[in-house]
Protein backbone atom coordinates (compact mmCIF):
# COMPACT_ATOMS: atom_id res chain seq x y z
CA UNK A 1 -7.11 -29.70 1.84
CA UNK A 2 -10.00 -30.66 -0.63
CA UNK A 3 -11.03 -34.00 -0.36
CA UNK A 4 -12.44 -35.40 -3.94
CA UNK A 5 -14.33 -38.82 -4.46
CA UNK A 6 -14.78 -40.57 -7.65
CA UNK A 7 -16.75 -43.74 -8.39
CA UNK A 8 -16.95 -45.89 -11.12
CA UNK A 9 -20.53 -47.11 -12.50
CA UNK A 10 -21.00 -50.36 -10.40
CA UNK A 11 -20.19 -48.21 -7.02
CA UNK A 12 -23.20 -45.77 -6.29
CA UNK A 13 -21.27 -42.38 -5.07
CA UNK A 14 -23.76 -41.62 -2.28
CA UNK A 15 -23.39 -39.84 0.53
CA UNK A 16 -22.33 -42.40 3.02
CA UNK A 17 -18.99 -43.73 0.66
CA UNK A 18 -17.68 -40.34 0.42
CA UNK A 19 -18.20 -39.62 3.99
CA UNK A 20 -16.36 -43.07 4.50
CA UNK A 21 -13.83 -41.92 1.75
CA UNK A 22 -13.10 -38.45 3.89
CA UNK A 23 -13.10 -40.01 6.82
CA UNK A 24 -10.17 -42.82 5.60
CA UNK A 25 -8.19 -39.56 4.08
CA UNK A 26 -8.75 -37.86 7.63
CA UNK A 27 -8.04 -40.10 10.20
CA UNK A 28 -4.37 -40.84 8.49
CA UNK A 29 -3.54 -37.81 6.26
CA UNK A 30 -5.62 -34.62 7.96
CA UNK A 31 -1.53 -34.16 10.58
CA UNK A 32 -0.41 -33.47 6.64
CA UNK A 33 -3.21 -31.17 5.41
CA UNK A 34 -0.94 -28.17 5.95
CA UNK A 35 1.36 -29.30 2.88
CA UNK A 36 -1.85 -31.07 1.04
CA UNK A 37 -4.12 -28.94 -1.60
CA UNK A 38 -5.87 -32.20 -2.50
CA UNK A 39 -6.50 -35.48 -2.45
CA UNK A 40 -8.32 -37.24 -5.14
CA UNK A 41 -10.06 -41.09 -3.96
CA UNK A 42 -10.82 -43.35 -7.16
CA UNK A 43 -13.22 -45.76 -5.94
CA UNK A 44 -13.62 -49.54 -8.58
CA UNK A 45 -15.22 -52.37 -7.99
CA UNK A 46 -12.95 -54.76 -10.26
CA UNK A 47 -15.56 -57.81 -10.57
CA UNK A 48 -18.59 -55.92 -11.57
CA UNK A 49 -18.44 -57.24 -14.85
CA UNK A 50 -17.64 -60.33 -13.83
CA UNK A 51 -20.81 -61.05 -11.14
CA UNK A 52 -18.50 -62.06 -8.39
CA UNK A 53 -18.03 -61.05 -5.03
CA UNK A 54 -16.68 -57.26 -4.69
CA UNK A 55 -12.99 -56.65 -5.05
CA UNK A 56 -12.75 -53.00 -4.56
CA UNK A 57 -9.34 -50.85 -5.99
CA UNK A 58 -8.92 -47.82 -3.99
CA UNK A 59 -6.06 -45.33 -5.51
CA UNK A 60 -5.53 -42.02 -3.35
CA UNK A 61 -3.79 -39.51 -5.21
CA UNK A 62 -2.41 -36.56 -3.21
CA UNK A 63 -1.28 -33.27 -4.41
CA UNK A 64 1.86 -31.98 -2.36
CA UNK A 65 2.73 -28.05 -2.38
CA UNK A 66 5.11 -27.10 -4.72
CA UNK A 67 5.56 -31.19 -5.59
CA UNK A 68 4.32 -33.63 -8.02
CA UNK A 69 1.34 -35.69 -7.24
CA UNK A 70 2.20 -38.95 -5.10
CA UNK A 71 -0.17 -42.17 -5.27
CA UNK A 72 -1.04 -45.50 -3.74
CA UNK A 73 -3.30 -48.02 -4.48
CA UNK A 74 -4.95 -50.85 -2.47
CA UNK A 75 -7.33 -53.60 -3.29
CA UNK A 76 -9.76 -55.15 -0.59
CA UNK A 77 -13.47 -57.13 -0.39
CA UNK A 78 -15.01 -53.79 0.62
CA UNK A 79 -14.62 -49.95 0.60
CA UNK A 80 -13.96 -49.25 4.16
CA UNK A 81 -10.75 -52.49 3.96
CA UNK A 82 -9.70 -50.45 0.61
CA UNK A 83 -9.86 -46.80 1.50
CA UNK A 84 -7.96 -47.71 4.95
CA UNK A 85 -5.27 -49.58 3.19
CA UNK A 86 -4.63 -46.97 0.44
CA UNK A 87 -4.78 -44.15 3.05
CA UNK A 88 -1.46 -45.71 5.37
CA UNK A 89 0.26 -46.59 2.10
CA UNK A 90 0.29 -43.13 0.97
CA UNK A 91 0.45 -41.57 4.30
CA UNK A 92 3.81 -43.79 4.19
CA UNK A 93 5.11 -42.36 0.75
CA UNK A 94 3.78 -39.08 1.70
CA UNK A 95 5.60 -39.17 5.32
CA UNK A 96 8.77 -40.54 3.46
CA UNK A 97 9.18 -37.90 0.75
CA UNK A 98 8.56 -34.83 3.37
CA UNK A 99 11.17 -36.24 5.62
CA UNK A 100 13.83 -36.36 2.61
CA UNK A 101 12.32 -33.01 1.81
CA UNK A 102 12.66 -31.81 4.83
CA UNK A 103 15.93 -32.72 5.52
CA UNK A 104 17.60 -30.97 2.20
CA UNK A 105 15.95 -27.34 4.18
């Protein structure tokens, strides 16, 4: 499973976010890496134009086997609260749609 980060230009891509970002997609997606080619993290602060505190949108976009992409998006204050929160929602889609997979095999 290839683990992809992406930044917008008020979030600095170093080194320590996308080890943050892989370690989010790890910790609740790496029992699905099997049935994963890819997963895509989009990384925006959504007040950077604005001068206000951080809001951070994290959107994880996974990329099944044989399946459409699947997404899920969360917003927090920082990167660590929004990578956590968009990895368990789309561990959640992700567990949902292999079980009804699963279950038509």
């Amino acid at each position: 499973m290839q683990i992809q980060v992406n930044t917008d230009n008020f979030i600095h891509g170093d080194e320590r976010v996308i080890e943050v970002a892989e370690a989010a997609v790890l910790n609740d997606l790496e029992h699905l890496s099997d049935r994963l080619t890819r997963v895509e993290v989009h990384l925006k602060d959504q007040n950077a134009d604005k001068h206000g505190p951080d809001h951070i949108k994290c959107t994880m976009e996974a990329r099944p086997r044989g399946q459409g992409p699947m997404a899920a998006s969360h917003e927090a204050e920082d990167i660590p609260g929004a990578l956590k929160g968009a990895a368990k929602k789309l561990r959640q889609r992700l567990t949902a749609e292999f079980g009804k997979h699963d279950a038509h095999h």
